[in-house]
Protein backbone atom coordinates (compact mmCIF):
# COMPACT_ATOMS: atom_id res chain seq x y z
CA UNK A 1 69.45 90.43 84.19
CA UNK A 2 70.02 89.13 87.72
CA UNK A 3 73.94 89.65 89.29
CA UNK A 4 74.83 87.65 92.05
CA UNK A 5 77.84 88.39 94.14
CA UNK A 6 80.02 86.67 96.17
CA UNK A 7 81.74 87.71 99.13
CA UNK A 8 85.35 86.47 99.17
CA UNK A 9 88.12 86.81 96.67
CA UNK A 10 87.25 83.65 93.69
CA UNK A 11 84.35 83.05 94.86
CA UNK A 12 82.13 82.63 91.80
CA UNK A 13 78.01 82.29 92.15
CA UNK A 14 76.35 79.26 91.32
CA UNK A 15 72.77 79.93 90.22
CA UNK A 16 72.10 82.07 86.59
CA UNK A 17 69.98 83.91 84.89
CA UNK A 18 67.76 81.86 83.30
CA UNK A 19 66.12 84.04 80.89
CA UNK A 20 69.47 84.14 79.32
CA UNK A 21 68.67 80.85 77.66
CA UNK A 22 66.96 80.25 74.54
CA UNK A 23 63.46 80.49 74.17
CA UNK A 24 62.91 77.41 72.38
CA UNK A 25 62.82 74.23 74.94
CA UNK A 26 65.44 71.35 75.07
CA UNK A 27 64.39 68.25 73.25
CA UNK A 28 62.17 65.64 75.00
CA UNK A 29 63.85 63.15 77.02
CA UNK A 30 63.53 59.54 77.76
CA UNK A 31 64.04 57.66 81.30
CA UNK A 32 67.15 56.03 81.98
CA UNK A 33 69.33 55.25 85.16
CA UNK A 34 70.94 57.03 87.89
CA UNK A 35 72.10 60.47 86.77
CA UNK A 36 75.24 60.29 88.66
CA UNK A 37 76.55 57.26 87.08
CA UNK A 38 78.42 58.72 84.14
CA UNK A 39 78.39 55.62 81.76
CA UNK A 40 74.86 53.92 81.10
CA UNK A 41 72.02 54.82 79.32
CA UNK A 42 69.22 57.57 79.45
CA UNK A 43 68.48 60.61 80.99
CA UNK A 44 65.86 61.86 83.26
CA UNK A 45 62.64 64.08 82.95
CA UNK A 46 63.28 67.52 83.33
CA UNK A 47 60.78 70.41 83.76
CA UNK A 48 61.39 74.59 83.54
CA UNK A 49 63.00 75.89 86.59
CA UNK A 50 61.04 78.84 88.14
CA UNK A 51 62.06 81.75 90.96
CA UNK A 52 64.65 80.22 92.88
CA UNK A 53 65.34 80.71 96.93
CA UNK A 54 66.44 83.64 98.20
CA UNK A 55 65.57 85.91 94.81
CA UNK A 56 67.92 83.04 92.51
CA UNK A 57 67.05 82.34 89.56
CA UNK A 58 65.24 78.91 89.15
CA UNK A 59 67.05 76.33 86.92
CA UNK A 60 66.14 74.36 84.13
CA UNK A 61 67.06 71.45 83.05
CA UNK A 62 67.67 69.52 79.87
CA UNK A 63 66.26 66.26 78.86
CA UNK A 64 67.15 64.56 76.14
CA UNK A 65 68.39 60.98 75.11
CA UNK A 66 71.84 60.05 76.62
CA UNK A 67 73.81 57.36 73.94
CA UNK A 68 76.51 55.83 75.40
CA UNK A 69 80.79 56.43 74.69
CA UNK A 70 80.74 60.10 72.81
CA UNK A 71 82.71 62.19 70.61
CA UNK A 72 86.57 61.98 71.23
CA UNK A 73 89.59 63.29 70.28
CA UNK A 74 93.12 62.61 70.62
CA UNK A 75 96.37 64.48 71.78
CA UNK A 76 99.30 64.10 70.92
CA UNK A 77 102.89 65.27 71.56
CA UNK A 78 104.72 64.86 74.80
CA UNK A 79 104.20 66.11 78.52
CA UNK A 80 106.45 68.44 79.72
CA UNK A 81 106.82 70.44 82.93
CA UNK A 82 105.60 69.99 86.21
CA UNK A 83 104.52 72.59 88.31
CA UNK A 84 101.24 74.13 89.36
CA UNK A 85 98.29 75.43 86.81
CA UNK A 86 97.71 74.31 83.07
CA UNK A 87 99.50 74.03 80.02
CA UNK A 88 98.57 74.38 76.21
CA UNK A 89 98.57 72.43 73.77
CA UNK A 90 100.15 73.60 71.01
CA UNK A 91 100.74 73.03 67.14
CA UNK A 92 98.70 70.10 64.93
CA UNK A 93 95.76 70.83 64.11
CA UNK A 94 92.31 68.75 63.79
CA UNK A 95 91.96 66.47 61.01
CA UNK A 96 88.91 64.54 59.87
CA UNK A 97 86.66 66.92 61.02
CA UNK A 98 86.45 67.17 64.08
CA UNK A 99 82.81 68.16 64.54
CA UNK A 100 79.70 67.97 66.43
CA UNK A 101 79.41 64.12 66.36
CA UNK A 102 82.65 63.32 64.61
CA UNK A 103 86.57 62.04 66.02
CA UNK A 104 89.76 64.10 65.94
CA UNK A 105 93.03 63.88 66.29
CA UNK A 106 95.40 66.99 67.53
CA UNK A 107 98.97 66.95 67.37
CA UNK A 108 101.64 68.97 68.85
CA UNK A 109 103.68 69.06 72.10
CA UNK A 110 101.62 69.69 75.01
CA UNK A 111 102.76 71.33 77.94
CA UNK A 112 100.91 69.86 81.12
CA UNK A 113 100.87 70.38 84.90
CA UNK A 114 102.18 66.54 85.08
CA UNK A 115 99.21 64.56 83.73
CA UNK A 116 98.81 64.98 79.72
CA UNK A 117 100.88 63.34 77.24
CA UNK A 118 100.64 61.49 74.40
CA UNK A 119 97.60 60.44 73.52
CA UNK A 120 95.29 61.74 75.91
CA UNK A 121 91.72 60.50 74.79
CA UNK A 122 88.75 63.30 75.25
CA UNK A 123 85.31 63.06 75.79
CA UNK A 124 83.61 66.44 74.79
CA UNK A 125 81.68 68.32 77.29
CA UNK A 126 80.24 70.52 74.65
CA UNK A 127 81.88 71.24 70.73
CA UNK A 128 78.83 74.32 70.64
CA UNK A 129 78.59 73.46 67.01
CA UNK A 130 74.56 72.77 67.34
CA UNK A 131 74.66 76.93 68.53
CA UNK A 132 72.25 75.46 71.61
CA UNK A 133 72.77 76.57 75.19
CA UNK A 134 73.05 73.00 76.71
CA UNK A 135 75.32 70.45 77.00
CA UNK A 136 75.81 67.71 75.23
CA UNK A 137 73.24 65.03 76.11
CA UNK A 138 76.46 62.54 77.04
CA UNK A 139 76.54 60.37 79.36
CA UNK A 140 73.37 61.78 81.44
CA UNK A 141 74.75 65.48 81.29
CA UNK A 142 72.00 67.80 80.53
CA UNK A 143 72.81 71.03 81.81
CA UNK A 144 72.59 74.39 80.04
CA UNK A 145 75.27 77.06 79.59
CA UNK A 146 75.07 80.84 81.75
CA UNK A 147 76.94 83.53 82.35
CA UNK A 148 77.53 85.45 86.37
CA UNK A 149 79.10 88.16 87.40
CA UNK A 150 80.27 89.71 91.13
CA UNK A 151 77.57 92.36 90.81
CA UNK A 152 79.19 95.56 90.95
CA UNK A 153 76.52 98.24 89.38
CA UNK A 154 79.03 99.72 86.68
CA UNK A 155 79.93 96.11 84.81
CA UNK A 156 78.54 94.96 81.79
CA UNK A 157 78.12 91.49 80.67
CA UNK A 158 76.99 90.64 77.47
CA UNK A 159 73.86 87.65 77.35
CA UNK A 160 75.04 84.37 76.96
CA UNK A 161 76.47 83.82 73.20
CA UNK A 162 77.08 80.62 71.23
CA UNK A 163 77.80 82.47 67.92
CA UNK A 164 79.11 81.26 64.43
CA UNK A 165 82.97 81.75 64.16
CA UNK A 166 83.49 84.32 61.42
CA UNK A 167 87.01 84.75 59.46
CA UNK A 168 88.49 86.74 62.68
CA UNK A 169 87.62 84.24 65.12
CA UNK A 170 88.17 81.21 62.72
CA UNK A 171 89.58 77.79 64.15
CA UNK A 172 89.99 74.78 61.71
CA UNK A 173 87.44 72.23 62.18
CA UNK A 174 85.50 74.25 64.03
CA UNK A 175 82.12 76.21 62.87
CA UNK A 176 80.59 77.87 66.37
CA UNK A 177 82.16 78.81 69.73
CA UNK A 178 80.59 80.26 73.00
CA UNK A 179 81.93 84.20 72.75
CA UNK A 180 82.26 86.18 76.09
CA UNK A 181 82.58 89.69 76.70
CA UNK A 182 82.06 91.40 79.94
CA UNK A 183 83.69 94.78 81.80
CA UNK A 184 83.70 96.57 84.67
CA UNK A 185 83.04 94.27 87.14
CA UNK A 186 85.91 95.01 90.34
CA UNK A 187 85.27 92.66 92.49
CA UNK A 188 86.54 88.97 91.82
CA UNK A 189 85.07 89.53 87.94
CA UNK A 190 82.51 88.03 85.61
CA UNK A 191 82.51 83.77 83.78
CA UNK A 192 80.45 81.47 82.08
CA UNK A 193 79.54 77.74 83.66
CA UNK A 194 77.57 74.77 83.18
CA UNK A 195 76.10 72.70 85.52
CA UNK A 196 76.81 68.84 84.59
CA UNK A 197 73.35 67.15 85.82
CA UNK A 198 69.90 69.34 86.23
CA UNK A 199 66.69 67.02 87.23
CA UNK A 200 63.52 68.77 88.68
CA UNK A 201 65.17 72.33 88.45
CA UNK A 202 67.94 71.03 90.79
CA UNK A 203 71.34 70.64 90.19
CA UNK A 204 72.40 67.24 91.60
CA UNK A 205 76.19 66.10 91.90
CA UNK A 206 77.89 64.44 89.15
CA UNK A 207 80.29 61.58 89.07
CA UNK A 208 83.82 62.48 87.34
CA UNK A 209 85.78 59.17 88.37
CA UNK A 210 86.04 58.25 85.00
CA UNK A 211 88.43 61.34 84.31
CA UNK A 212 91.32 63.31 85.24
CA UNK A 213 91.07 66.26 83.85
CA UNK A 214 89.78 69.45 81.64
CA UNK A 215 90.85 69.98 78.37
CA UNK A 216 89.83 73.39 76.02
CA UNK A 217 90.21 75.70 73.49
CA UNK A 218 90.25 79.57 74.09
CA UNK A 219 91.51 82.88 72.49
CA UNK A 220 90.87 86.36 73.50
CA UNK A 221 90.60 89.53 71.86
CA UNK A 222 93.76 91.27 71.55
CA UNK A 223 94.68 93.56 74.79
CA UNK A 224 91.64 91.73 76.53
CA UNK A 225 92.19 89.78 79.97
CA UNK A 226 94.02 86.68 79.37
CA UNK A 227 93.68 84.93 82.85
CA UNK A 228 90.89 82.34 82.94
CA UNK A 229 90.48 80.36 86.49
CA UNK A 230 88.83 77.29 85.90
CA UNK A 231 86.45 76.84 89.04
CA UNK A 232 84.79 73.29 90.11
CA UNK A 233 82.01 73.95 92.78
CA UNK A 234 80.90 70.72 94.67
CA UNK A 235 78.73 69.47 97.26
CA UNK A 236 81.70 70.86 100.05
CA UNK A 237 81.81 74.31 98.86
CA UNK A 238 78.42 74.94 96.87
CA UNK A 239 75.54 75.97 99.44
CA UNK A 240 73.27 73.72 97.96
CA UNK A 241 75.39 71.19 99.35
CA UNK A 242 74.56 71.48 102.88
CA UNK A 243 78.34 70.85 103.86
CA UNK A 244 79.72 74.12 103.74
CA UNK A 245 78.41 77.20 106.61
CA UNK A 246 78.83 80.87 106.25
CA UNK A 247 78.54 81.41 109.58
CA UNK A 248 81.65 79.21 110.94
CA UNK A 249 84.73 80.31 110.11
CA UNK A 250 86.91 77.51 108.33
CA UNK A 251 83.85 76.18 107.11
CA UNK A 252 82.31 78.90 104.62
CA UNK A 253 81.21 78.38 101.13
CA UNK A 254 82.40 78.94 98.02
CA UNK A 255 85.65 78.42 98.42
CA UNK A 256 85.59 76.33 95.11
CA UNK A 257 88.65 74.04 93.84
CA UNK A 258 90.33 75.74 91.16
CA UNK A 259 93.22 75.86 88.50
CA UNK A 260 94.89 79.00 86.85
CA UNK A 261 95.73 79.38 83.25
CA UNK A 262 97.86 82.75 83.29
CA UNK A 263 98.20 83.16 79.89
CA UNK A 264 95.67 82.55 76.65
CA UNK A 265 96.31 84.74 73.58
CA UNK A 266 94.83 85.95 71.14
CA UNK A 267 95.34 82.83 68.37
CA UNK A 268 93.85 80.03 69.31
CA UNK A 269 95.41 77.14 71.44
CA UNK A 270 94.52 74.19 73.87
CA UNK A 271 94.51 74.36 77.07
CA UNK A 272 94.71 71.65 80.11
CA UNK A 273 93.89 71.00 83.81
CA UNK A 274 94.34 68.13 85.68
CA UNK A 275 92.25 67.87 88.82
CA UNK A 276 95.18 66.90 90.67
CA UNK A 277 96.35 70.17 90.48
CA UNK A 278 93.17 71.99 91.66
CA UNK A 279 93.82 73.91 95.18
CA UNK A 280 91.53 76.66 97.21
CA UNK A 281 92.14 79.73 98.21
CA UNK A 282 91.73 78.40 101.97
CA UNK A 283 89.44 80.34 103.32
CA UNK A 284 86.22 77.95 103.51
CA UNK A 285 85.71 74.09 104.18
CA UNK A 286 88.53 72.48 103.16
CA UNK A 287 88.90 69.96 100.16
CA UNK A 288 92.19 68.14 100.63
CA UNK A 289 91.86 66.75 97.16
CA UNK A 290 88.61 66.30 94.79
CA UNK A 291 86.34 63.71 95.14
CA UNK A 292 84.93 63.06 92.23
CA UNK A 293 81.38 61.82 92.90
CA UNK A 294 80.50 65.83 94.15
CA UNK A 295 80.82 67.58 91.27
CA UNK A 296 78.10 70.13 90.28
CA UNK A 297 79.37 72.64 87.46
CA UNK A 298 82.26 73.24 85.43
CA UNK A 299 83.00 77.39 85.63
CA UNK A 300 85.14 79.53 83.68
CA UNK A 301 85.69 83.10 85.76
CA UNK A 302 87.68 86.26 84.12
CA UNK A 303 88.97 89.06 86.18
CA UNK A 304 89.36 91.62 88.24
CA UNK A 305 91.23 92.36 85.36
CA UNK A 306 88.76 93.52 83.25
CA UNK A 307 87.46 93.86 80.45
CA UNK A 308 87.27 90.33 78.73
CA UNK A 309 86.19 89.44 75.30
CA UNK A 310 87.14 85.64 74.72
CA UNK A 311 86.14 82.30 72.65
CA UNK A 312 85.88 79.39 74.23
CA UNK A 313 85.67 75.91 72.24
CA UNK A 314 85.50 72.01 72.31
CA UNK A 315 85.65 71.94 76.33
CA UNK A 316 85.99 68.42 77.19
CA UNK A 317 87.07 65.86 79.64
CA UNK A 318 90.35 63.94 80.01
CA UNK A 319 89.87 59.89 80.38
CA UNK A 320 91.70 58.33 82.61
């Protein structure tokens, strides 16, 4: 299994491992229109990534038809709070299903960082339920699930797992999660990511005008790490954007927008991030706010507090 580390404090590594994906190919995948356009038709050719620059792992790349709209879900209740970081969503319940495919409705009171509220409308990123490795094939996203770490020789990270939920784990509406468990790591700590758009073994940026924020489900094992830091590398502070430097101060890489969620349990509950709260940690090229055409990957990171063993479920974006 390849480790990749990363220098500075949240800094969480971009490329992955990608014999951690299933053996079995994605499906085959018909032309369509620009990939960065998230509305439209079609996806794009995509071919096996092989050895990547600099001994990274190649990426591959899913294909598959892209329908337009997508599964959503409601959420209700009422916004509440305002300061920095995320809030769950708590109470209700999914009714009619909610499934790979299907529409949902979730009730409660939701406590936000200023932007949910009633009904909030989601588009799902990925509901796991087909137990693949990829993304939904919505709206031209096609990339597959992996797992990094900070590479410190004593940590353990379990391969990539989209498992079946059994009666510990179970969530209503829900048949399969992707399950994490990783430990000793001691530097900034171990996640899970997806990259939104892969074409040619290339990730390229993706367009998230269209909404405002990241909505979840999570639990964790019980006296496992409960802090989650959602990360969102783009163009400015990925290297494979060409904006960022390593070798100019105030201008070094990976200095990803983020959000903090202090606090998931170990029953299940929603969780929310608006990416008007995202910040840095300041210490590479600066991102005064997101701009939403130079998004690469969606990241989940855990730690230093380790170990972690947690369920993640139904991540999805918030419409405007």
């Amino acid at each position: 299994m390849l480790c990749f580390s990363c220098a500075v404090g949240l800094a969480a590594c971009n490329t992955y491992d990608s014999s951690l994906l299933l053996a079995a190919g994605p499906p085959a995948n018909a032309a369509g229109g620009d990939p960065t356009v998230p509305d439209g038709l079609g996806g794009e050719t995509s071919t096996a990534g092989g050895a990547g620059a600099s001994g990274e792992a190649g990426e591959t790349s899913r294909g598959g038809t892209d329908n337009a709209g997508g599964v959503t879900s409601t959420t209700g209740g009422n916004g509440t709070g305002a300061g920095a970081g995320a809030g769950a969503v708590s109470g209700g319940g999914a009714t009619g299903g909610g499934g790979h495919g299907g529409t949902a409705t979730q009730g409660g009171t939701a406590g936000s960082s200023g932007n949910s509220g009633a009904g909030a409308t989601l588009e799902l990123i990925d509901d796991f339920e087909d137990q693949d490795q990829w993304l939904l094939p919505v709206h031209k996203r096609n990339g597959p699930w992996y797992v990094f770490n900070d590479g410190t020789k004593t940590g353990k990270e379990e391969p990539l797992t989209i498992a079946l939920l059994g009666a510990e784990d179970a969530r209503a509406g829900s048949v399969a999660a992707l399950h994490l468990v990783a430990s000793g790591f001691t530097a900034w700590g171990a996640g899970v990511g997806a990259d939104f758009i892969n074409l040619a073994t290339k990730k390229v940026p993706y367009d998230v005008s269209a909404y405002q924020g990241i909505h979840f489900f999570a639990k964790v094992k019980a006296g496992s790490e409960f802090t989650v830091k959602l990360l969102l590398p783009t163009i400015y502070s990925d290297p494979v954007g060409g904006q960022c430097d390593d070798s100019v101060v105030g201008k070094k890489c990976n200095d990803h927008l983020f959000c903090t969620i202090p606090k998931l349990t170990a029953q299940w509950a929603a969780y929310q991030c608006a990416f008007a709260d995202f910040t840095q940690q300041g210490f590479g090229l600066p991102q005064t706010e997101l701009d939403p055409r130079s998004v690469y990957s969606l990241q989940f990171t855990f730690g230093p507090k380790l170990p972690t063993d947690v369920w993640i479920d139904d991540v999805a974006f918030v419409l405007k």
